[in-house]
Structures are given as C-alpha cells and as structure tokens.
N, C-alpha and C. Protein backbone atom coordinates (compact mmCIF):
# COMPACT_ATOMS: atom_id res chain seq x y z
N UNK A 1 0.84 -1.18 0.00
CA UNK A 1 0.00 0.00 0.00
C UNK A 1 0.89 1.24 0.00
N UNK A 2 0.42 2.38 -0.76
CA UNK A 2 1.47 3.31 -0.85
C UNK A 2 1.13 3.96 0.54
N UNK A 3 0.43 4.28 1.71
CA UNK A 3 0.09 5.02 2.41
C UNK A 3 0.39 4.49 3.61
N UNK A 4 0.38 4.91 5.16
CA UNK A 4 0.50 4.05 6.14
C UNK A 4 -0.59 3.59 6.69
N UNK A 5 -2.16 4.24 6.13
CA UNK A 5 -3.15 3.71 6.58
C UNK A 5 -3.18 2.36 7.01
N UNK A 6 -3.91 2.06 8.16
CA UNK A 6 -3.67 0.75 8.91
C UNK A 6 -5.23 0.13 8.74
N UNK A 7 -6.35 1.03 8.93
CA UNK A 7 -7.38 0.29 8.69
C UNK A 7 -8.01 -0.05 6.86
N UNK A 8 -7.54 0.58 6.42
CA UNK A 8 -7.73 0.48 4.99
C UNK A 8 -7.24 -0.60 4.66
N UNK A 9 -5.59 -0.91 4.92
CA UNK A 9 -4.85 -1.85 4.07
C UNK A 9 -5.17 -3.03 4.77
N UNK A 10 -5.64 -2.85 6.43
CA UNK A 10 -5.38 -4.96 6.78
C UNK A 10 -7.09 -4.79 6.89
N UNK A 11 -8.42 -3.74 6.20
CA UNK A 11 -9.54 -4.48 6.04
C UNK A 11 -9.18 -5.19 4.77
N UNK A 12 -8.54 -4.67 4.10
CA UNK A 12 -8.49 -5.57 2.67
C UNK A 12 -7.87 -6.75 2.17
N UNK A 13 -6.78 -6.56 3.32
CA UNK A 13 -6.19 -7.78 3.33
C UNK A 13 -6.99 -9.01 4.47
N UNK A 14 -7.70 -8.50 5.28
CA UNK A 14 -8.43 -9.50 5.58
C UNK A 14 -9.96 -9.73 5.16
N UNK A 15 -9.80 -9.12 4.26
CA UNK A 15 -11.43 -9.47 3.18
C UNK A 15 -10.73 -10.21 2.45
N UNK A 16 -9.70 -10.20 2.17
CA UNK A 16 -9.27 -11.01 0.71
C UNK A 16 -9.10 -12.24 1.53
N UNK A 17 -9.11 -12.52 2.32
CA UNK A 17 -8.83 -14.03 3.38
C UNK A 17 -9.67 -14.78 3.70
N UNK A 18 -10.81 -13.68 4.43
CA UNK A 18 -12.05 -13.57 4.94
C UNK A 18 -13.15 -13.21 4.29
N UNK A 19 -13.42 -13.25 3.27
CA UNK A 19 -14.68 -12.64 2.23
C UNK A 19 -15.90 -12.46 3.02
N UNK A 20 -15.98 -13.55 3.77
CA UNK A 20 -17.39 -13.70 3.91
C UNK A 20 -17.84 -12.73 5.69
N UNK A 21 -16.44 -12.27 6.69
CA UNK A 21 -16.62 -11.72 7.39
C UNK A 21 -16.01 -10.61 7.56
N UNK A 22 -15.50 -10.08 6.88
CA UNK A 22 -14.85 -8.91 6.94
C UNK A 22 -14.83 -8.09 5.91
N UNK A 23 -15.71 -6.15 5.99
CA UNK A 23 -16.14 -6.04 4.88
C UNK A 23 -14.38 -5.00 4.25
N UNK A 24 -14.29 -4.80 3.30
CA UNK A 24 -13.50 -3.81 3.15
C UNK A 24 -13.62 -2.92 3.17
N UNK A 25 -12.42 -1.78 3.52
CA UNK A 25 -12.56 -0.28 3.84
C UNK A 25 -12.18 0.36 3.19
N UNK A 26 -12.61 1.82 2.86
CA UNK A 26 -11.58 2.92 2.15
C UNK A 26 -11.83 4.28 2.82
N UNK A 27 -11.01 4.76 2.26
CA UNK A 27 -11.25 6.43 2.82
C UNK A 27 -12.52 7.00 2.27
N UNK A 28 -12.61 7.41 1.01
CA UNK A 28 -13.21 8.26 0.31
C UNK A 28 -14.68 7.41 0.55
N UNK A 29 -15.67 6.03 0.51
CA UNK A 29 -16.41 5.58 0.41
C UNK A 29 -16.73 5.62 1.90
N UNK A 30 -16.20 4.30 2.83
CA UNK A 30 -16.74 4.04 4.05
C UNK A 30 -16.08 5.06 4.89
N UNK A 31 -14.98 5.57 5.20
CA UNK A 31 -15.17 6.67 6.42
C UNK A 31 -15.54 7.75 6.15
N UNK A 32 -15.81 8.04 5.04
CA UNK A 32 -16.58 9.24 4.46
C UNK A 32 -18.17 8.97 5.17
N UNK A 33 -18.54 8.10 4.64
CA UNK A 33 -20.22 7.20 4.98
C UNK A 33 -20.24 7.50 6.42
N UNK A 34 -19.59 6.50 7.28
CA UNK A 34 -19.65 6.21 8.31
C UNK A 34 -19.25 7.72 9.53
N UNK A 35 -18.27 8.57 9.25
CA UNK A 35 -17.84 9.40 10.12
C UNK A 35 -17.78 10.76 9.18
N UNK A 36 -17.53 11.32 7.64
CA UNK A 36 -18.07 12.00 7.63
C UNK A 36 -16.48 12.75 6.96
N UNK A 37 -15.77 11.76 7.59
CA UNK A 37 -14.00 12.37 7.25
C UNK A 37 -13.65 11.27 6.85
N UNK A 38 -11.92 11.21 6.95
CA UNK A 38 -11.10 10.11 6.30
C UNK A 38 -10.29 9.33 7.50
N UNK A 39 -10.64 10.00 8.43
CA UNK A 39 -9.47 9.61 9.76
C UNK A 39 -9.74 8.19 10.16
N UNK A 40 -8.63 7.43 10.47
CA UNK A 40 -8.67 5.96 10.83
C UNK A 40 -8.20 6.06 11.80
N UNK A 41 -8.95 5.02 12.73
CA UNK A 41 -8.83 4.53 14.51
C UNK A 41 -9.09 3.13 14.56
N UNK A 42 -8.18 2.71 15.66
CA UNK A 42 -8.89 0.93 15.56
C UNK A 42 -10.24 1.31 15.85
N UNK A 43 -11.23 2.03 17.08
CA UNK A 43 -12.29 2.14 16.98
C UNK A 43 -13.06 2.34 16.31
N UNK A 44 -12.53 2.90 15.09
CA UNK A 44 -13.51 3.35 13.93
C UNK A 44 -13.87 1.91 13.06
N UNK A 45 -12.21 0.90 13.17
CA UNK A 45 -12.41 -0.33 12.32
C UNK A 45 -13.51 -1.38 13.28
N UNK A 46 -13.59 -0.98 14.00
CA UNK A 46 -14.96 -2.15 15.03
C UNK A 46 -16.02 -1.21 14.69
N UNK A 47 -16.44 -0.43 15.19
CA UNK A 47 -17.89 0.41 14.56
C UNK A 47 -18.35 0.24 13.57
N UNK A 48 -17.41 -0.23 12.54
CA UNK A 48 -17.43 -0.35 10.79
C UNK A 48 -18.12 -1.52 10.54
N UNK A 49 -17.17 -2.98 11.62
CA UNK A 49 -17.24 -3.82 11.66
C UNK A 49 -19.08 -4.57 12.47
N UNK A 50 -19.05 -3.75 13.39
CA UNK A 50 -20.53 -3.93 14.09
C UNK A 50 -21.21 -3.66 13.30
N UNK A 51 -21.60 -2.56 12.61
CA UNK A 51 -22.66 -1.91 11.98
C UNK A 51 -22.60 -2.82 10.79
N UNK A 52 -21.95 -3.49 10.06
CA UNK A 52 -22.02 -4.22 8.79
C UNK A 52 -22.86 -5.62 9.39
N UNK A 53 -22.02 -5.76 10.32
CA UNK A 53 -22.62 -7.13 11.30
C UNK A 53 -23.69 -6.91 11.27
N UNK A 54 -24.29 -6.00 12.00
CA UNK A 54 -25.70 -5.80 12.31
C UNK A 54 -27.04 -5.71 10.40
N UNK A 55 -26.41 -5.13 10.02
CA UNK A 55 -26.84 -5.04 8.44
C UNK A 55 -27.27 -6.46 8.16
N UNK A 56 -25.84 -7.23 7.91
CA UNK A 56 -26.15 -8.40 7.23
C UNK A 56 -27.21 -9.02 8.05
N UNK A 57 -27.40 -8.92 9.21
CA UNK A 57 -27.75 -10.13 10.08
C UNK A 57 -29.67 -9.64 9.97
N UNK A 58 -29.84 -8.64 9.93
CA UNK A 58 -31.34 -8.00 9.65
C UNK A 58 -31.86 -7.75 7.93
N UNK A 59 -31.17 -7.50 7.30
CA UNK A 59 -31.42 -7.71 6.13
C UNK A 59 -31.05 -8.90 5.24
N UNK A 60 -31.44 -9.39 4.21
CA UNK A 60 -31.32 -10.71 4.12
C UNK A 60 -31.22 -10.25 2.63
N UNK A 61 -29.60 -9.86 2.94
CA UNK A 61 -28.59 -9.68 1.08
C UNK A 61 -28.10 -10.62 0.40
N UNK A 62 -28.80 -12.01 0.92
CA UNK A 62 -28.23 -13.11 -0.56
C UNK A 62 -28.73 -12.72 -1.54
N UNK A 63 -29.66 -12.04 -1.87
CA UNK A 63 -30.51 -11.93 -3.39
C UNK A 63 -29.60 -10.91 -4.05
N UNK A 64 -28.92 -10.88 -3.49
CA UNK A 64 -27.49 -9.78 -4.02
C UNK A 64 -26.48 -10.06 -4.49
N UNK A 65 -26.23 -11.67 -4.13
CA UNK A 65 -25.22 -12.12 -4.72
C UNK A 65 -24.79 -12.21 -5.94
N UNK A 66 -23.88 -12.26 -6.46
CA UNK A 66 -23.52 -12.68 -8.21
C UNK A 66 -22.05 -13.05 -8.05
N UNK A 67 -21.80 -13.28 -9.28
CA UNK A 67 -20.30 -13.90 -9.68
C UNK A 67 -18.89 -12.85 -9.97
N UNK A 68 -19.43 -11.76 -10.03
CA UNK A 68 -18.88 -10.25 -10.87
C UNK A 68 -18.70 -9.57 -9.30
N UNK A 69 -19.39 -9.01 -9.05
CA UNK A 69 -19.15 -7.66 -7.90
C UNK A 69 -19.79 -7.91 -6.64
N UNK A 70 -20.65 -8.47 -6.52
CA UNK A 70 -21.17 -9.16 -5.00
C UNK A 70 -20.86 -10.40 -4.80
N UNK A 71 -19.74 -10.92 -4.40
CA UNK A 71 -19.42 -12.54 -4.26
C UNK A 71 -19.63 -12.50 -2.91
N UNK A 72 -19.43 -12.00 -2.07
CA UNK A 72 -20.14 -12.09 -0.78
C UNK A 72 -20.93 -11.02 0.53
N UNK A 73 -21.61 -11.20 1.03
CA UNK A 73 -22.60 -10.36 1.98
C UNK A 73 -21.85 -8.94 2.44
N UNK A 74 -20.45 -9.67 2.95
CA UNK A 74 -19.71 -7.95 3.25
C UNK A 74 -19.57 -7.20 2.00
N UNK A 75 -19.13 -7.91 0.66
CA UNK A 75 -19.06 -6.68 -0.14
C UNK A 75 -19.94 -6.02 -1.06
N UNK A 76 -20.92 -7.13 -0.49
CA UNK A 76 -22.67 -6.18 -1.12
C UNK A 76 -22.76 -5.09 0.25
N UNK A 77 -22.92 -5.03 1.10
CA UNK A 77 -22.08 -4.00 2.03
C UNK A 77 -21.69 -2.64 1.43
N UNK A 78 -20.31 -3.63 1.09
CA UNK A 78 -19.65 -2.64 0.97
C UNK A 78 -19.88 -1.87 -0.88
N UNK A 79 -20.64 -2.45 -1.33
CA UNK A 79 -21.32 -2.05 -2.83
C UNK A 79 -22.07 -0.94 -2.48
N UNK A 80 -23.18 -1.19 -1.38
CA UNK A 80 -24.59 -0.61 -1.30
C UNK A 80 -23.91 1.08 -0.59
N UNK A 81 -22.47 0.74 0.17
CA UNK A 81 -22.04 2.56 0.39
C UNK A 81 -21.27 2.77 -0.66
N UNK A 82 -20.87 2.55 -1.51
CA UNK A 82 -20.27 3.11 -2.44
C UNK A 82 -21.43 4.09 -3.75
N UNK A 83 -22.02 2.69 -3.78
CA UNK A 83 -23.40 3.49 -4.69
C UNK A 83 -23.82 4.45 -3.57
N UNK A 84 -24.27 4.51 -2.50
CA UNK A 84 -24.54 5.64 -2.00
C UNK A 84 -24.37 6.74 -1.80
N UNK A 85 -22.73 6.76 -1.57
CA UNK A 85 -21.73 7.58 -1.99
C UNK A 85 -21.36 8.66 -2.90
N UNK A 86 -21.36 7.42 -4.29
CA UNK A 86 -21.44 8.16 -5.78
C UNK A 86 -23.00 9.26 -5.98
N UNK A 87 -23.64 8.66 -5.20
CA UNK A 87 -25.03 9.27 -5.07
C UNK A 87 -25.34 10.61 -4.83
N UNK A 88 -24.76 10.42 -3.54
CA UNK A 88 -24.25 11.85 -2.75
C UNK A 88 -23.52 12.92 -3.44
N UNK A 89 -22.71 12.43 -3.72
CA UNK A 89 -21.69 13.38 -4.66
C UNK A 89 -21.88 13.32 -6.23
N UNK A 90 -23.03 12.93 -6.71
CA UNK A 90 -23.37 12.97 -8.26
C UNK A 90 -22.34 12.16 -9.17
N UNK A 91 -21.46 10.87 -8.40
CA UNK A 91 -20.90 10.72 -9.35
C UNK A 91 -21.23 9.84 -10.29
C-alpha cells in the first residue's frame, strides 16, 4: 500500500482471506459514509465492523449475490455505500 493507513490496508487484506466476514474499507467511500472524514482509529475499524454485522444479520442480502461484484454479503455492504456515496456526490 502506498500510504501508512492501517485500517484500509489490513480491512483488505483481511477481506481477501475472509470474504465472507470482513467487509472492506476505504477512505473516500466508508469513512466518508460512516464518520463524515477520512481519519482511521482501531475504533472506527470495530464500529465499521458492528454496523455491517448488524446489516447483514437484519437484512437478508443473498438476493445480491452474483459472480462479478457481490461474491459475498460484506461486499454487497460494501457495494450498497459506495453506490450511496457516488449518489451523494453525483458521481
């Protein structure tokens, strides 16, 4: 990773391990979403982590799945703030 960000680079490296429990992070999408800025805290990576928890576990995002861009529940997740995102900001 070119940056020293710590929650960015080991959510991704433990999504890429973990698909199915760990969603991935970025600056510009989820701590934008979630807090509003870009700043990373381990606390911010558990808040991230609960609140996705809590998502999957009340909404029922298998019908989301596919072979292309939702291969699993965290990164329909992590799909549904990005489109939200782009939303926000007209992109």
């Amino acid at each position: 990773m070119k940056t020293s960000g710590r929650l960015v680079s080991n959510s991704k490296v433990m999504h890429f391990v973990l698909p199915d429990l760990v969603m991935p992070m970025d600056r510009e999408n989820t701590l934008r979403f979630f807090f509003g800025n870009t700043g990373e805290s381990p606390s911010r990576f558990l808040d991230i982590m609960d609140c996705s928890y809590h998502v999957a576990r009340k909404i029922d995002l298998r019908r989301f799945l596919d072979k292309k861009w939702n291969q699993s529940i965290t990164k329909v997740v992590d799909n549904a703030i990005i489109s939200a995102m782009n939303s926000k900001y007209n992109i």
